[in-house]
Structures are given as structure tokens and as C-alpha cells.
PDB file of N, CA and C in Angstrom:
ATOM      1  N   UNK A   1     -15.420  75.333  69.350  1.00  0.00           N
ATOM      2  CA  UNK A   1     -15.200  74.589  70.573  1.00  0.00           C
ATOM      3  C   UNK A   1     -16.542  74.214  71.186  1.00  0.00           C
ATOM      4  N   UNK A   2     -16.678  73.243  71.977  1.00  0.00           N
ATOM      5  CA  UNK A   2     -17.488  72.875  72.486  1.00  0.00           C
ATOM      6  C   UNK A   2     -17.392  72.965  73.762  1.00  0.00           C
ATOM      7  N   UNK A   3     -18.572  73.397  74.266  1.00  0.00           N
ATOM      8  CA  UNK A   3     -18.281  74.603  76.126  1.00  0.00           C
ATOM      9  C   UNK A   3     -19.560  73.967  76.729  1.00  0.00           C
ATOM     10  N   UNK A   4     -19.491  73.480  77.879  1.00  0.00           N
ATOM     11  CA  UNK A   4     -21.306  73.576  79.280  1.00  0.00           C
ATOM     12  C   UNK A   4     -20.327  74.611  80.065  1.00  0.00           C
ATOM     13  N   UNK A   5     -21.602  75.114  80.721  1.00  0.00           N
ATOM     14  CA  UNK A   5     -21.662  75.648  81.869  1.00  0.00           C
ATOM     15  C   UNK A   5     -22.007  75.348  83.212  1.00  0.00           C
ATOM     16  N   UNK A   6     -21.163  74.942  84.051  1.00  0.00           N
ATOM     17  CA  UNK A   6     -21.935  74.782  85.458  1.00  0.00           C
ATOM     18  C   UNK A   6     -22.412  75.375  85.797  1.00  0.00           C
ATOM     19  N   UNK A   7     -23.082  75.150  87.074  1.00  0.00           N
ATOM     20  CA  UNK A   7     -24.256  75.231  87.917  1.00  0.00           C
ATOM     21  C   UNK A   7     -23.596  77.054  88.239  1.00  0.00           C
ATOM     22  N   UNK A   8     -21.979  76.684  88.947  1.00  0.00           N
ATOM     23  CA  UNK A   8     -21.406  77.923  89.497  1.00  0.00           C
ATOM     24  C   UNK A   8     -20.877  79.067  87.985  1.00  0.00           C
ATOM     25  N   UNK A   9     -21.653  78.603  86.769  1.00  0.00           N
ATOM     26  CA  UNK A   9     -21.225  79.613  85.704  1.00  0.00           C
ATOM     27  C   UNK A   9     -19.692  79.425  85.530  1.00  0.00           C
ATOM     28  N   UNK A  10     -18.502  78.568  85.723  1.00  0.00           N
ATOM     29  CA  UNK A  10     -18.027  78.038  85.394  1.00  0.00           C
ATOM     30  C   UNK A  10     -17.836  77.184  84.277  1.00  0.00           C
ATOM     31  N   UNK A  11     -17.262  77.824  83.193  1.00  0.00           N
ATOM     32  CA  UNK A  11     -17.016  77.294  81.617  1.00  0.00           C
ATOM     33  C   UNK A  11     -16.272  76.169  81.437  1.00  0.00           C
ATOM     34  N   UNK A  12     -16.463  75.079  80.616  1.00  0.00           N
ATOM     35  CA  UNK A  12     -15.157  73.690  81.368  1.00  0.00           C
ATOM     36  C   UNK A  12     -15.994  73.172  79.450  1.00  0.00           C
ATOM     37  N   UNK A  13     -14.314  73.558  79.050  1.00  0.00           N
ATOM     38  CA  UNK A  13     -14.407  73.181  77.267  1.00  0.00           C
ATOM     39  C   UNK A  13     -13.994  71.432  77.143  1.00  0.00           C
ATOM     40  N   UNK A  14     -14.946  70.954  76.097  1.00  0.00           N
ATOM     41  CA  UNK A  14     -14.764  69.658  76.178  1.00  0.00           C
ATOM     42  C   UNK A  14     -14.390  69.378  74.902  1.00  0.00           C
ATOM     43  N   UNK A  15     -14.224  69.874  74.064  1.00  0.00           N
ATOM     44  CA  UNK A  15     -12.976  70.138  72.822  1.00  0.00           C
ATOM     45  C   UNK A  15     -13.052  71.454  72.027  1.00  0.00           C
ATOM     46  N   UNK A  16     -12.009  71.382  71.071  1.00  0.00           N
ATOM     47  CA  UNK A  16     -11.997  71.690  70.067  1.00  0.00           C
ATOM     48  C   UNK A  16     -11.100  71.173  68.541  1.00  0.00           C
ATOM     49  N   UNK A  17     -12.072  71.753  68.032  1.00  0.00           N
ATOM     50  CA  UNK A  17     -12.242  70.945  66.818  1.00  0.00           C
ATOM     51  C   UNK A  17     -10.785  71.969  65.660  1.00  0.00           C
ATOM     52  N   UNK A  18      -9.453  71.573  65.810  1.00  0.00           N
ATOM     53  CA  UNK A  18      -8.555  72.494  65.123  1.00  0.00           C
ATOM     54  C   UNK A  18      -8.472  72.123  63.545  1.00  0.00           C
ATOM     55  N   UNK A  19      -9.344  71.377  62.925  1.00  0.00           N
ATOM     56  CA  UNK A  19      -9.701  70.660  61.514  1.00  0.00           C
ATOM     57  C   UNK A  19     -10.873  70.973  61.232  1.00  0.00           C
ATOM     58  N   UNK A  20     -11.383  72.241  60.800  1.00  0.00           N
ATOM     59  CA  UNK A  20     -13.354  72.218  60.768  1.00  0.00           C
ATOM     60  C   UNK A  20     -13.026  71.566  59.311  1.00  0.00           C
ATOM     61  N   UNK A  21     -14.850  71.004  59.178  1.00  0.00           N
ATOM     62  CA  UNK A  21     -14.951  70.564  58.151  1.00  0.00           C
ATOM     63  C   UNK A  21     -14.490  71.665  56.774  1.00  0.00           C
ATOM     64  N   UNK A  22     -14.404  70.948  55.808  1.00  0.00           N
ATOM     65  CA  UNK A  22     -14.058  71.433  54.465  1.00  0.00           C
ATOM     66  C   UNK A  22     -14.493  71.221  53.536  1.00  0.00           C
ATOM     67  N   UNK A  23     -15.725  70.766  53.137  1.00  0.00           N
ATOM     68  CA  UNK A  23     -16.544  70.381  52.136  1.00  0.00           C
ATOM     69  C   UNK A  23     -17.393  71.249  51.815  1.00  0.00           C
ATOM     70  N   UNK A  24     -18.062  71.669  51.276  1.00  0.00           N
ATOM     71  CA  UNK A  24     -19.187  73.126  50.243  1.00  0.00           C
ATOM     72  C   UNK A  24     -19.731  73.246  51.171  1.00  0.00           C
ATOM     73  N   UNK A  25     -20.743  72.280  51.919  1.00  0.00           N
ATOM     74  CA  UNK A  25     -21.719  72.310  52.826  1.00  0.00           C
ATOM     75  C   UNK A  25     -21.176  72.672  54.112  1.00  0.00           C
ATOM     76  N   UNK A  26     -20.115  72.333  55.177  1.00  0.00           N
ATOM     77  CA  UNK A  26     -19.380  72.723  56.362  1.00  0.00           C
ATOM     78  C   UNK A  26     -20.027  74.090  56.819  1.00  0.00           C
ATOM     79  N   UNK A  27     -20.200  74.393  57.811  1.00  0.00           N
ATOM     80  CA  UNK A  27     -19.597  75.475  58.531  1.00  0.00           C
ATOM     81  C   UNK A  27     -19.200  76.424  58.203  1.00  0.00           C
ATOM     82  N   UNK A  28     -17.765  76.088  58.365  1.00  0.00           N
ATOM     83  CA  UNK A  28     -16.465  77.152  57.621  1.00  0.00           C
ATOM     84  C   UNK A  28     -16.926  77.741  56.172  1.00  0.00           C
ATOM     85  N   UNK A  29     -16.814  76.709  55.469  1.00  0.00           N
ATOM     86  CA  UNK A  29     -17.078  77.429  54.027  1.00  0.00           C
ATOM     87  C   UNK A  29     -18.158  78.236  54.234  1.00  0.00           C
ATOM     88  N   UNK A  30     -19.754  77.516  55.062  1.00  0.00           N
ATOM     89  CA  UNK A  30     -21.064  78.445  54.821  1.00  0.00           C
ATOM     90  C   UNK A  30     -20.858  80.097  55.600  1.00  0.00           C
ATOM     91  N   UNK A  31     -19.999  79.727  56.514  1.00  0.00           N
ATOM     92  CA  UNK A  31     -19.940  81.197  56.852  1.00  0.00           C
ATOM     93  C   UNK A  31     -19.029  81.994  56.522  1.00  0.00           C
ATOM     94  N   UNK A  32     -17.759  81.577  55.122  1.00  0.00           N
ATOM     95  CA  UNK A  32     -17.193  82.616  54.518  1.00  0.00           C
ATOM     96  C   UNK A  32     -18.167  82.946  53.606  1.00  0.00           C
ATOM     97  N   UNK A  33     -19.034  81.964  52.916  1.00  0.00           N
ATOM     98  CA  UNK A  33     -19.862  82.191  51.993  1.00  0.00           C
ATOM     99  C   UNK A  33     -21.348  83.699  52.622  1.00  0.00           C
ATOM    100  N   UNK A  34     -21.432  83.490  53.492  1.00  0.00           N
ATOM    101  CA  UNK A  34     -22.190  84.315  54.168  1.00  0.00           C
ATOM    102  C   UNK A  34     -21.343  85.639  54.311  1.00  0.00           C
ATOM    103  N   UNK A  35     -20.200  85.674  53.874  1.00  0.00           N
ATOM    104  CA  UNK A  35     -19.215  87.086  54.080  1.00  0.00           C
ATOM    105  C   UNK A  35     -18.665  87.251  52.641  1.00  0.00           C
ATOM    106  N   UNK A  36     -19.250  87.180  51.849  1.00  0.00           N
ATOM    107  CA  UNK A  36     -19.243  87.298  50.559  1.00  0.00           C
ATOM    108  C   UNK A  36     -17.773  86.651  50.021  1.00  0.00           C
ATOM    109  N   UNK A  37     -17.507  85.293  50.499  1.00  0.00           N
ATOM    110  CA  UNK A  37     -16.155  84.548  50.024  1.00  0.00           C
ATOM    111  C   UNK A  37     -16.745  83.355  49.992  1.00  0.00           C
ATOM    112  N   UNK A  38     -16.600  82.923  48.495  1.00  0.00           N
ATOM    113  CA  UNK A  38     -17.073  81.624  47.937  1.00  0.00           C
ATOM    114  C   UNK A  38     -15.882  80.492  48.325  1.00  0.00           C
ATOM    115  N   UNK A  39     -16.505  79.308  47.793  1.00  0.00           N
ATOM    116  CA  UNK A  39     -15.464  78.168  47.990  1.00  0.00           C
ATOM    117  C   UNK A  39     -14.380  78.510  47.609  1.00  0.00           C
ATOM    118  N   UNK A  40     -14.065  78.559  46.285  1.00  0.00           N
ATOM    119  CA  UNK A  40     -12.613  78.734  45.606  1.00  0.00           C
ATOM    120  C   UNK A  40     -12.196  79.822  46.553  1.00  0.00           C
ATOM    121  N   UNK A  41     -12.455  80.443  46.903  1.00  0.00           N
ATOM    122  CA  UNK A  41     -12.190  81.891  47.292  1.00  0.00           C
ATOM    123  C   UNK A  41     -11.628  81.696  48.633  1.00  0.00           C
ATOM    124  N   UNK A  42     -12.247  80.764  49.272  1.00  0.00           N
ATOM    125  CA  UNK A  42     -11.683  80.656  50.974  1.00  0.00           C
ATOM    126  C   UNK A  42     -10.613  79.826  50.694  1.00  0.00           C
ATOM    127  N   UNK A  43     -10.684  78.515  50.054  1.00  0.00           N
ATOM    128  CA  UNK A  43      -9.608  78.239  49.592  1.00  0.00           C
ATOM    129  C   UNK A  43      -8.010  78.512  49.052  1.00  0.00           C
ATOM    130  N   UNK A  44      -8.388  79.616  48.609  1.00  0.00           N
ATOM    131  CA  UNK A  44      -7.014  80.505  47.914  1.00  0.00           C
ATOM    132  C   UNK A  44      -6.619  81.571  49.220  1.00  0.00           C
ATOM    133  N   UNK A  45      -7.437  81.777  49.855  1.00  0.00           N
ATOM    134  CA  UNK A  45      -7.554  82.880  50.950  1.00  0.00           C
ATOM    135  C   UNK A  45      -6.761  82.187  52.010  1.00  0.00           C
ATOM    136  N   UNK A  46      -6.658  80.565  52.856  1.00  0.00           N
ATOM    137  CA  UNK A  46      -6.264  79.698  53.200  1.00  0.00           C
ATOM    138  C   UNK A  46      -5.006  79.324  52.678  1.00  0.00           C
ATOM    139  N   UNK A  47      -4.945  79.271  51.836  1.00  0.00           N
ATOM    140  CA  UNK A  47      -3.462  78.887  50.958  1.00  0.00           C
ATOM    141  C   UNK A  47      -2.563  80.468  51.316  1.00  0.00           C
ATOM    142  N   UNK A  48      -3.003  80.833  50.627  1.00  0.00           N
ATOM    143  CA  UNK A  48      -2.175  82.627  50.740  1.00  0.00           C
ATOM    144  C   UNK A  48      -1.739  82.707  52.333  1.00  0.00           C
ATOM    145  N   UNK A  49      -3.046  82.627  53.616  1.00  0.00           N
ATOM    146  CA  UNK A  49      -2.074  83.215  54.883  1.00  0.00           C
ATOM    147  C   UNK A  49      -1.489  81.807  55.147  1.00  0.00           C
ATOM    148  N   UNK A  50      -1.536  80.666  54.890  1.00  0.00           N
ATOM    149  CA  UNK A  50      -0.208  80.074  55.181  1.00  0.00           C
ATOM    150  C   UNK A  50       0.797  80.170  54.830  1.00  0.00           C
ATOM    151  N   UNK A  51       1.335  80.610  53.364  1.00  0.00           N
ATOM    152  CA  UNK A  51       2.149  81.177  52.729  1.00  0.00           C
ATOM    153  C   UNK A  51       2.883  82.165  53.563  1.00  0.00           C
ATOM    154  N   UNK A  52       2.221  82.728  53.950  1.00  0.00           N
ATOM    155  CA  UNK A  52       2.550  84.071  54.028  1.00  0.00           C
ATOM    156  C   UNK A  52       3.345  83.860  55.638  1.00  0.00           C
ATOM    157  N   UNK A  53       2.251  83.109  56.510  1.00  0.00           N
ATOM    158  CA  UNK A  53       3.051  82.843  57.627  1.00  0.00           C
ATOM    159  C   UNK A  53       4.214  81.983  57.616  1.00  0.00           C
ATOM    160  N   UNK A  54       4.273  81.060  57.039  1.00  0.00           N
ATOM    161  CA  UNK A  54       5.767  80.392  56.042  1.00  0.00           C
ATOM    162  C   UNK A  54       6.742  81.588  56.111  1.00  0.00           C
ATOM    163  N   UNK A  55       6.602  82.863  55.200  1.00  0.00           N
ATOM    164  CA  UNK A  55       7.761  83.690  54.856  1.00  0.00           C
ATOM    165  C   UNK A  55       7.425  83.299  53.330  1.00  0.00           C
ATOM    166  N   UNK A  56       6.697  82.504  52.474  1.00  0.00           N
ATOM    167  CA  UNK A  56       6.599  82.248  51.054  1.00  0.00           C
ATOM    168  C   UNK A  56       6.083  83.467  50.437  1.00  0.00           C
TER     169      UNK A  56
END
């Protein structure tokens, strides 16, 4: 999400992003990759808890 802060420390979010990127390079992937979960790996990891929240 994307957050400023006012003056009075007052937080006022000006989006969020419910689609992060998905390409090798992204974000998302670099910081599963930084938690020892590669591409394929977040991928299947992604697939599985939707499944799972499905009832599949």
C-alpha cells in the first residue's frame, strides 16, 4: 500500500495495489526468493492456498 503522513501523524492510504507484480524480477517473487522460495515454488505455493481456500 501506499501511505503519507500528515503533519498531525495521521496515516491517509492512497492505494493499494491487490495484483503485485508477477514476473522473476517483482517484489513478490524477490522477497519469497529472499525466504528461500523460488519462482516455481511461489507459484505452486499460490495455486495450493487457493485451492485450498476453494475446499479443492
Amino acid at each position: 500500500s501506499d501511505m503519507i503522513i500528515a503533519e498531525d501523524d495521521t496515516i491517509y492510504i492512497l492505494e493499494t495495489n491487490t495484483i503485485p507484480g508477477m514476473t522473476q524480477t517483482s517484489l513478490l517473487p524477490q522477497s519469497a526468493a529472499a525466504h528461500g522460495l523460488d519462482y516455481p515454488q511461489l507459484l505452486e505455493k499460490l495455486i495450493e492456498l487457493g485451492m485450498a481456500a476453494k475446499g479443492r
